[in-house]
N, C-alpha and C. Protein backbone atom coordinates (compact mmCIF):
# COMPACT_ATOMS: atom_id res chain seq x y z
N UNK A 1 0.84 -1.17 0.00
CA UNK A 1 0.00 0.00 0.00
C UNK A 1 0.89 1.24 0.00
N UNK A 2 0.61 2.01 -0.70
CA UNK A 2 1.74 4.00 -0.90
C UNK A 2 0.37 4.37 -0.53
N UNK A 3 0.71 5.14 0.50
CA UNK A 3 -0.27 6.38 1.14
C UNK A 3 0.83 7.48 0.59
N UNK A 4 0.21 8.84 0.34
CA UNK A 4 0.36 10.26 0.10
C UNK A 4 -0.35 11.17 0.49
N UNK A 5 0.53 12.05 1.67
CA UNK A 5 -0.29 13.11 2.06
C UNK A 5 0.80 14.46 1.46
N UNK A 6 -0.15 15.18 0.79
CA UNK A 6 -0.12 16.38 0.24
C UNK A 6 -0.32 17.25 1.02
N UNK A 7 0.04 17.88 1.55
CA UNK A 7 -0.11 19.71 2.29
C UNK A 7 -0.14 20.62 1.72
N UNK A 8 -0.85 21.70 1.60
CA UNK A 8 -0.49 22.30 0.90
C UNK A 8 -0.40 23.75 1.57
N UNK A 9 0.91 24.09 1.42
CA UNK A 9 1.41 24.27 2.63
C UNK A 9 1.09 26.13 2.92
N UNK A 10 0.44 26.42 1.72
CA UNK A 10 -0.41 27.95 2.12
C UNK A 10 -1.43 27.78 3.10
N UNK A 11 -2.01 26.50 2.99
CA UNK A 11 -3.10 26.17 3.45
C UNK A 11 -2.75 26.01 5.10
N UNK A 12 -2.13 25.94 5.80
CA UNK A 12 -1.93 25.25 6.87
C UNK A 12 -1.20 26.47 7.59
N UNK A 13 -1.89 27.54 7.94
CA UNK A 13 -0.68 28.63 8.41
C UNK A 13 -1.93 28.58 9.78
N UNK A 14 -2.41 27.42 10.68
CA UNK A 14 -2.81 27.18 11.83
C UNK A 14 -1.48 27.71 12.63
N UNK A 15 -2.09 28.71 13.51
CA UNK A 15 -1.01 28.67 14.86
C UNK A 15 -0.98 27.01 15.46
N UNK A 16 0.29 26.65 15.94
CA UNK A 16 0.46 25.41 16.67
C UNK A 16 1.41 25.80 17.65
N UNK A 17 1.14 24.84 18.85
CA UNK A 17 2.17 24.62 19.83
C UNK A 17 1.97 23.18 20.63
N UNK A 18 2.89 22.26 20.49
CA UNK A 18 2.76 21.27 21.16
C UNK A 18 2.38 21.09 23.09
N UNK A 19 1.94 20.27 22.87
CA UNK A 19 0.76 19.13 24.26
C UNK A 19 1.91 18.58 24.69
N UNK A 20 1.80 18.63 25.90
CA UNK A 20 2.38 17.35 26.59
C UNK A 20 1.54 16.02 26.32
N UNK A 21 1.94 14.73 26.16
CA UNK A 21 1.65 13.65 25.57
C UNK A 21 0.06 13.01 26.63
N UNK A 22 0.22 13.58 27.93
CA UNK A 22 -1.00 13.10 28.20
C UNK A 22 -2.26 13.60 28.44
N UNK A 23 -1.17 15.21 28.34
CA UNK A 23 -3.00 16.10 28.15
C UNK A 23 -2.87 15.87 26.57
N UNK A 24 -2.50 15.67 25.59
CA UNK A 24 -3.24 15.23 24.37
C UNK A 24 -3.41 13.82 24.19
N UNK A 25 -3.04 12.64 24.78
CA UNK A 25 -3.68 11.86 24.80
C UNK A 25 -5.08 11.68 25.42
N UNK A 26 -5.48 12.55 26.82
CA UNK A 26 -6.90 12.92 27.28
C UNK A 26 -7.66 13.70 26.38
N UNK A 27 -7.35 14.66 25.45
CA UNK A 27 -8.18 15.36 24.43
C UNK A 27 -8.79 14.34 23.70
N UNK A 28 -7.54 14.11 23.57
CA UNK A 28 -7.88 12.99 21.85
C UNK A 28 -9.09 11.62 22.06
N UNK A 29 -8.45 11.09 23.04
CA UNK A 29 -9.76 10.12 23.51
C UNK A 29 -11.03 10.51 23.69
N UNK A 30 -11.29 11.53 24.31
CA UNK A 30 -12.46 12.81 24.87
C UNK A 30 -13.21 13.45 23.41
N UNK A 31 -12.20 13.41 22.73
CA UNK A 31 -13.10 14.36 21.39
C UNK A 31 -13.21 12.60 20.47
N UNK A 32 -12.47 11.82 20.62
CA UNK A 32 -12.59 10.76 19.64
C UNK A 32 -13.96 9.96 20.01
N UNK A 33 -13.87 10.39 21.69
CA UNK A 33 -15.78 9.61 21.92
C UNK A 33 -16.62 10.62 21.62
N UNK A 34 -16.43 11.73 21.53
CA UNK A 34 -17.55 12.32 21.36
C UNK A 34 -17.84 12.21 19.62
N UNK A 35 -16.74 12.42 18.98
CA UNK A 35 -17.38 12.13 17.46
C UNK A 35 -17.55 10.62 17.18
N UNK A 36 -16.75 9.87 17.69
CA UNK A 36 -17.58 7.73 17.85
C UNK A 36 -19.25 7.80 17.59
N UNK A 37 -19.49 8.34 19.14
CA UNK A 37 -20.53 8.10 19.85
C UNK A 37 -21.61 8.79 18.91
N UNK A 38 -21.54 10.09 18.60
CA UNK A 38 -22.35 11.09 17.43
C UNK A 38 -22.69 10.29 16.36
N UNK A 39 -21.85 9.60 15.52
CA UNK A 39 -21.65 8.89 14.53
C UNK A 39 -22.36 7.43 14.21
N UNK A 40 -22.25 6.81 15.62
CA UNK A 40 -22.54 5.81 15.88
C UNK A 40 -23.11 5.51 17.27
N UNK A 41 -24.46 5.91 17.36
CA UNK A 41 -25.14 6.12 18.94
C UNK A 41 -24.87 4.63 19.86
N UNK A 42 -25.23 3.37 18.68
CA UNK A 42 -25.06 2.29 19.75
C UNK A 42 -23.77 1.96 19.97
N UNK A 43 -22.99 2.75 19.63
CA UNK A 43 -21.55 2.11 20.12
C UNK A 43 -20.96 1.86 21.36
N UNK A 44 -21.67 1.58 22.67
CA UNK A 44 -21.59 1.50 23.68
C UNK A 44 -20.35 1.71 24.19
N UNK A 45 -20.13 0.76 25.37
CA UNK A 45 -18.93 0.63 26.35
C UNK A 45 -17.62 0.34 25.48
N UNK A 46 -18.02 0.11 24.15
CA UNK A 46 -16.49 -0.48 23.26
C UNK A 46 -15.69 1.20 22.98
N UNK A 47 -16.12 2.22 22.93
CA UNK A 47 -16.06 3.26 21.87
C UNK A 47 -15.07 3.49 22.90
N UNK A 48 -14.51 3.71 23.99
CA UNK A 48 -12.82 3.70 24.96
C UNK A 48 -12.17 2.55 24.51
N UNK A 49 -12.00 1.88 23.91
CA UNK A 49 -11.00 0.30 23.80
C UNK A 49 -10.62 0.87 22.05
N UNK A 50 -12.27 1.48 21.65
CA UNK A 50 -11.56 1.58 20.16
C UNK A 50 -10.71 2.92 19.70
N UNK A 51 -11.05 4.49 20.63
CA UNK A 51 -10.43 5.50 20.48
C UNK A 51 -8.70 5.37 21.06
N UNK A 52 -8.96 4.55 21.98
CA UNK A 52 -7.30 3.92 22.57
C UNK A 52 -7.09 3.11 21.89
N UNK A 53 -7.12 2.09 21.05
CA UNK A 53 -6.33 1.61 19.73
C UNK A 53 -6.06 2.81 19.27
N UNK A 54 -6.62 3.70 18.78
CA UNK A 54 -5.97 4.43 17.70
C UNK A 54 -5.53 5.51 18.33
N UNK A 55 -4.80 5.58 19.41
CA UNK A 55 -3.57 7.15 20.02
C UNK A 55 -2.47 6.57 19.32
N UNK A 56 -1.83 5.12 19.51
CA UNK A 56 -0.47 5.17 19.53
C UNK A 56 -0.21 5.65 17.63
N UNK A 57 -1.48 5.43 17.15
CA UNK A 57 -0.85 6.18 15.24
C UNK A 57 -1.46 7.35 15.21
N UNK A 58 -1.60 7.95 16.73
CA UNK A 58 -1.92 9.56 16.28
C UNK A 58 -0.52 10.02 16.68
N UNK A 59 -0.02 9.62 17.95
CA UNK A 59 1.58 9.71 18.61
C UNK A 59 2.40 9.68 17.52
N UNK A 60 2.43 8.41 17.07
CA UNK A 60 3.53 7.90 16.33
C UNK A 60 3.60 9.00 15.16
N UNK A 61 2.50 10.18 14.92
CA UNK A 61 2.23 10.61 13.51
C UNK A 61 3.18 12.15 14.18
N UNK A 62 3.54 12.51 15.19
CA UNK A 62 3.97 13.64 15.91
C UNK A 62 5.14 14.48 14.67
N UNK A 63 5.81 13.52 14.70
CA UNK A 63 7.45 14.01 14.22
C UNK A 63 6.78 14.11 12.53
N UNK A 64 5.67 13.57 11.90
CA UNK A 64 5.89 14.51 10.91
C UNK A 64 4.60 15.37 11.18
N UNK A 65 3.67 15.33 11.73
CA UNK A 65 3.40 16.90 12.12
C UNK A 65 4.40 18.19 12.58
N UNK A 66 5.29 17.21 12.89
CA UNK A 66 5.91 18.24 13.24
C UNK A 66 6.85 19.16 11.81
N UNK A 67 7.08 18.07 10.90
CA UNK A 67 7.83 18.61 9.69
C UNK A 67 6.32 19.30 8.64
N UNK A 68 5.33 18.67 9.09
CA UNK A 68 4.23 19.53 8.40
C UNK A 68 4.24 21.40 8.55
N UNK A 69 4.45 21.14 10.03
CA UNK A 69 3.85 22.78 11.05
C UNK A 69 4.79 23.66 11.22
N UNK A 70 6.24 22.72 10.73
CA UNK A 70 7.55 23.46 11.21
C UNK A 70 7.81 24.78 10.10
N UNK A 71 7.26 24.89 9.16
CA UNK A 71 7.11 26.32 8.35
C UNK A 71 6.32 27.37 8.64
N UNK A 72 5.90 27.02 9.42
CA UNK A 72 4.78 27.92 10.30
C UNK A 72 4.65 27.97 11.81
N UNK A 73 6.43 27.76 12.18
CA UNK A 73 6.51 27.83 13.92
C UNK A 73 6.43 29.46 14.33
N UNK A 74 6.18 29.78 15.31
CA UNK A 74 6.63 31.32 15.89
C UNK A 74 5.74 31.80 14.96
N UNK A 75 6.38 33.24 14.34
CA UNK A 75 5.83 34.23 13.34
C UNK A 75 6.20 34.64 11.90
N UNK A 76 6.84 32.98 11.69
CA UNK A 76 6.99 32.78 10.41
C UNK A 76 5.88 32.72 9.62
N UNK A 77 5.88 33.69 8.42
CA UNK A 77 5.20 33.79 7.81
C UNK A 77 5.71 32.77 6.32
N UNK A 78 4.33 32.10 5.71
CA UNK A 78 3.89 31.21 5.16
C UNK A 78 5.42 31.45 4.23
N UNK A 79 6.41 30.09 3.71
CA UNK A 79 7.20 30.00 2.56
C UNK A 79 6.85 30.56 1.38
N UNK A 80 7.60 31.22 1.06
CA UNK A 80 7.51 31.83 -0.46
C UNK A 80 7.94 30.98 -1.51
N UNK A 81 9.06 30.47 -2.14
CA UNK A 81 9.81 29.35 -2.36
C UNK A 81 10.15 28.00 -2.28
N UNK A 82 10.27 27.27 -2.83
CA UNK A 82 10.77 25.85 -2.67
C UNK A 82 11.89 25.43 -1.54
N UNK A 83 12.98 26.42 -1.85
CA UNK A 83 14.01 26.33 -0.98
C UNK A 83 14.19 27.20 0.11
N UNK A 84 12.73 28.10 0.09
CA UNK A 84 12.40 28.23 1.97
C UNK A 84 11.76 27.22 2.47
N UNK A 85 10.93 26.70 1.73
CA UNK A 85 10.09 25.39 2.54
C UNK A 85 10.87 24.55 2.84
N UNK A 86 11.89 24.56 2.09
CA UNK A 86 13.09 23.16 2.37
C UNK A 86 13.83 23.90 3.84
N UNK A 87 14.53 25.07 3.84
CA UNK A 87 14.89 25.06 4.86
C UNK A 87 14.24 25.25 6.01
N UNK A 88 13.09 25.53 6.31
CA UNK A 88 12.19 25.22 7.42
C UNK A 88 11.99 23.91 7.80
N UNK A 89 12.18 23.11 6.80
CA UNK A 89 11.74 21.66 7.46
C UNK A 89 13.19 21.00 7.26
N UNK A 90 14.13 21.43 8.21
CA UNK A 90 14.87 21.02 8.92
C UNK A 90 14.98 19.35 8.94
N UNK A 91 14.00 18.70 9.87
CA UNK A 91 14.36 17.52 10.25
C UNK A 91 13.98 16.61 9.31
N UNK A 92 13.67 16.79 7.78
CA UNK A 92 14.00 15.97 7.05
C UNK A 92 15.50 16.12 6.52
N UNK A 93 15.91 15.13 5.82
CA UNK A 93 17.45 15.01 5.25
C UNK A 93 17.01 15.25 3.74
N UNK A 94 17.58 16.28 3.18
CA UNK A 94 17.61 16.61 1.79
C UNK A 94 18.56 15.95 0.85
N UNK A 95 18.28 15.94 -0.30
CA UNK A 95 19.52 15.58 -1.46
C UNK A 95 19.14 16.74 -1.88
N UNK A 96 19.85 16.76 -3.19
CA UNK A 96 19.79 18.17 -3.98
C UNK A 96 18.58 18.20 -4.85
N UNK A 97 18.45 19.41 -5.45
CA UNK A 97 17.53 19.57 -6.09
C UNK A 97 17.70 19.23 -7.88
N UNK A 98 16.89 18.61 -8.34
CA UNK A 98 16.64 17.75 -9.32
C UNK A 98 15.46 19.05 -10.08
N UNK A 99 15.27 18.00 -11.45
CA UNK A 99 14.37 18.92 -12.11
C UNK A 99 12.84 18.34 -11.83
N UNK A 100 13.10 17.36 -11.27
CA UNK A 100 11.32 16.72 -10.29
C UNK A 100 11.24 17.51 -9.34
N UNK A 101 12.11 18.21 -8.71
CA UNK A 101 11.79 19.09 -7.28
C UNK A 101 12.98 18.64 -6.62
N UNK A 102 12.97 18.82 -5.16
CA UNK A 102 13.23 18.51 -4.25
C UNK A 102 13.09 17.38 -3.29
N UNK A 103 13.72 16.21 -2.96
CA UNK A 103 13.44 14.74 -2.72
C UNK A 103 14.40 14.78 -1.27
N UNK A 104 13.58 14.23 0.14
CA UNK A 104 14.63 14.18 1.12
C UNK A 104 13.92 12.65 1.82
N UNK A 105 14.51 12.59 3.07
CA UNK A 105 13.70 11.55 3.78
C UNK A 105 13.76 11.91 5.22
N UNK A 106 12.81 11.53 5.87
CA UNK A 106 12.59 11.53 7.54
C UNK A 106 12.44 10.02 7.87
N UNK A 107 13.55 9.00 8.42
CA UNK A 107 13.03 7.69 8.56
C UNK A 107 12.62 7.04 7.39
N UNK A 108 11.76 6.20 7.22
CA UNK A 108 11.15 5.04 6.50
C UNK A 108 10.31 6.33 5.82
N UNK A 109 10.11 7.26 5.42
CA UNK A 109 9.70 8.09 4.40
C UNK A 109 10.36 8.91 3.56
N UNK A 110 9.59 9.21 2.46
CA UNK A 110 9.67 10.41 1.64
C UNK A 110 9.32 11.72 1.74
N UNK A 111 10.08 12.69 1.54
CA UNK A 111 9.47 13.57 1.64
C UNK A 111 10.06 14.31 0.22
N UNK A 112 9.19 15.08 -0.41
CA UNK A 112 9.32 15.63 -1.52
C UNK A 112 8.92 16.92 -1.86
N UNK A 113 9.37 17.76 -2.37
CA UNK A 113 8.45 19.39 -2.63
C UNK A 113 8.60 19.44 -4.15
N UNK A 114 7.50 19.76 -5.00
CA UNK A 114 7.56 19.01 -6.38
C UNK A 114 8.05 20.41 -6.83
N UNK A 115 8.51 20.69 -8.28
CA UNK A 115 8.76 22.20 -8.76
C UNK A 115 7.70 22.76 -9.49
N UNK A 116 5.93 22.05 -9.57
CA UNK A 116 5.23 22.37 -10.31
C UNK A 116 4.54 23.70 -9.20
N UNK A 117 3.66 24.39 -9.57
CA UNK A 117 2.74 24.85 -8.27
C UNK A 117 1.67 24.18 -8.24
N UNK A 118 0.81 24.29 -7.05
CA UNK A 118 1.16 25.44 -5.86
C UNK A 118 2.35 24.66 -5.28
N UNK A 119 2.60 25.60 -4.59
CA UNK A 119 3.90 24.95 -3.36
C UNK A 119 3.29 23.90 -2.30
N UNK A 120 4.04 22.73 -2.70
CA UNK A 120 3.28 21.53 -1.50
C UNK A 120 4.40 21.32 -1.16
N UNK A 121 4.15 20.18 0.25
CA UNK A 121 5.24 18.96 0.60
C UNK A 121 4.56 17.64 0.25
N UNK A 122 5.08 16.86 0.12
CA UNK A 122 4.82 15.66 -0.09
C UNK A 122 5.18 14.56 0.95
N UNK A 123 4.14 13.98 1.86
CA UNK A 123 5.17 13.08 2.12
C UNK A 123 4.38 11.54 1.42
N UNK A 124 5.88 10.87 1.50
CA UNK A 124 5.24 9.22 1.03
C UNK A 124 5.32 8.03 1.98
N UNK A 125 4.64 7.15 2.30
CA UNK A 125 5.23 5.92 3.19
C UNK A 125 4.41 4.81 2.13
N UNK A 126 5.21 3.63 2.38
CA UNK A 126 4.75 2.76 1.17
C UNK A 126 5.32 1.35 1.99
N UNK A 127 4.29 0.41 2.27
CA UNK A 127 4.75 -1.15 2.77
C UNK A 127 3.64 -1.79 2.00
N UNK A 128 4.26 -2.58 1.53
CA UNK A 128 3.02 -4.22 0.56
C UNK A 128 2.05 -4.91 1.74
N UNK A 129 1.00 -4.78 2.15
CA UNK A 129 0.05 -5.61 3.16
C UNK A 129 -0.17 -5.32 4.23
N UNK A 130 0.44 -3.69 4.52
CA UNK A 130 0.74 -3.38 5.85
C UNK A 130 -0.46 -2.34 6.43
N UNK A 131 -1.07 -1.99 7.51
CA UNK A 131 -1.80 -1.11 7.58
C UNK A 131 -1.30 0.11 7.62
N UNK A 132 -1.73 1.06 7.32
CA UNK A 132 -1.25 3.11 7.60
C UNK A 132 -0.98 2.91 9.01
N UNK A 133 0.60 3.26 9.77
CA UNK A 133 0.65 3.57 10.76
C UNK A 133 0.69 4.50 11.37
N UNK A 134 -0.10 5.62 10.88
CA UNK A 134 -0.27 6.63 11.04
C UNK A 134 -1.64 7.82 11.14
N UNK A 135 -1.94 8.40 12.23
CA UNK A 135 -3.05 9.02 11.71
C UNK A 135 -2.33 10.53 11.91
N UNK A 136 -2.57 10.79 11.02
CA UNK A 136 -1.95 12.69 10.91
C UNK A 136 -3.11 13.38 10.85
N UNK A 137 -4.23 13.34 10.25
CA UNK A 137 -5.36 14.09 10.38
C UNK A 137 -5.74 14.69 12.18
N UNK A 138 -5.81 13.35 12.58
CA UNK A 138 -5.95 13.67 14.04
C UNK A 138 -4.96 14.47 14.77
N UNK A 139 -3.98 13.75 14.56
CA UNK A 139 -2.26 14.55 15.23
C UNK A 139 -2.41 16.57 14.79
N UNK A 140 -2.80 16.52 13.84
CA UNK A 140 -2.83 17.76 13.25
C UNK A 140 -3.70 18.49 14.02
N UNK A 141 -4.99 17.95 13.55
CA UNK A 141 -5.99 18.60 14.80
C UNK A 141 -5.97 18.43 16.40
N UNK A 142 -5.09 17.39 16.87
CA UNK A 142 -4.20 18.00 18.21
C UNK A 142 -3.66 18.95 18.98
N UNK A 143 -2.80 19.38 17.58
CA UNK A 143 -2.19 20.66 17.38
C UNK A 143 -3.08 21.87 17.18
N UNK A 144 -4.18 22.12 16.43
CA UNK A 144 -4.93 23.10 16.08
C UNK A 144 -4.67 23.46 14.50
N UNK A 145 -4.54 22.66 14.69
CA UNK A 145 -4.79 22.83 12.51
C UNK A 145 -6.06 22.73 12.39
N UNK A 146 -6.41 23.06 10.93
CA UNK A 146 -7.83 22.79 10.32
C UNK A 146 -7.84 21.79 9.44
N UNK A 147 -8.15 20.79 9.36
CA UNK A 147 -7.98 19.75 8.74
C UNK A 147 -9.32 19.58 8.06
N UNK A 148 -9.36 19.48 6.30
CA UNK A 148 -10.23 19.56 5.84
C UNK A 148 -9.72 18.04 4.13
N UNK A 149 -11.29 17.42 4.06
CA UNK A 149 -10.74 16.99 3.13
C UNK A 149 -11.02 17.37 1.96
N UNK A 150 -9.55 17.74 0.88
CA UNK A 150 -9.40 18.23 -0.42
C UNK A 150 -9.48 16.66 -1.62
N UNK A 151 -9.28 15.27 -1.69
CA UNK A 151 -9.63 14.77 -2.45
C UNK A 151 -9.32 13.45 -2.14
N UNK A 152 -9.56 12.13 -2.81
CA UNK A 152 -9.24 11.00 -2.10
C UNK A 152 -9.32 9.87 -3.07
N UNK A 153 -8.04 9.28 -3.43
CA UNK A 153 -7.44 8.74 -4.29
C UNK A 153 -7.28 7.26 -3.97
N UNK A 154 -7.49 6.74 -4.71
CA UNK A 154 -7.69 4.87 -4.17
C UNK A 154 -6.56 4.32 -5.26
């Protein structure tokens, strides 16, 4: 399975500041029953067993929220450029720039900033049979992003 999340990174100029891990693990459970439960009224006593399965791939999704939000820490105002967005996001590892864009990695991912517009990041993770270990939608809205969906590709 290749998952791709696109940012686009005008889009995302949410003020953020990181949670300590267990007041956002108490949010996240707290808002994850309340939209369960909305969604699905009979979901009884299970809807805590099933919002706690899914913290440790909102956690695990931190470090690239964090390369998502990191162009927009403090009172940085939104990247103009390819190679401001590159140097804001720091904690990926870059190669050079190519005529596809810009290609780096964070861990077991991709990360990419293409040279077409608008100005995005790209990131990629890709395993054959494996589930998404990751939820970034949520992680994002942790943070105080607006997380909206723009399109959805099978």
């Amino acid at each position: 399975m290749r998952v791709a999340l696109v940012a686009s990174v005008l889009a995302l100029c949410a003020p953020w500041s990181p949670a300590t891990a267990q007041d956002a693990r108490d949010r996240f459970i707290a808002e994850c029953r309340a939209a369960t439960v909305a969604e699905w009224p009979d979901v009884g006593e299970r809807v805590d067993g099933m919002c706690a399965e899914r913290w440790p791939s909102v956690a695990r999704s931190n470090p690239l929220v964090d390369i998502l939000l990191s162009p927009f820490a403090g009172d940085a105002r939104p990247p103009i450029t390819a190679e401001d967005l590159r140097g804001r996001t720091e904690l990926a590892r870059w190669g050079s720039a190519t005529p596809q864009g810009m290609e780096g990695r964070f861990g077991e991912l991709e990360i990419q900033i293409p040279p077409d517009a608008p100005l995005r990041l790209v990131i990629l993770w890709a395993a054959v049979g494996e589930p998404v270990p990751y939820e970034i939608v949520d992680a994002l809205r942790l943070r105080g992003a607006s997380v909206g969906l723009i399109g959805c590709y099978d």
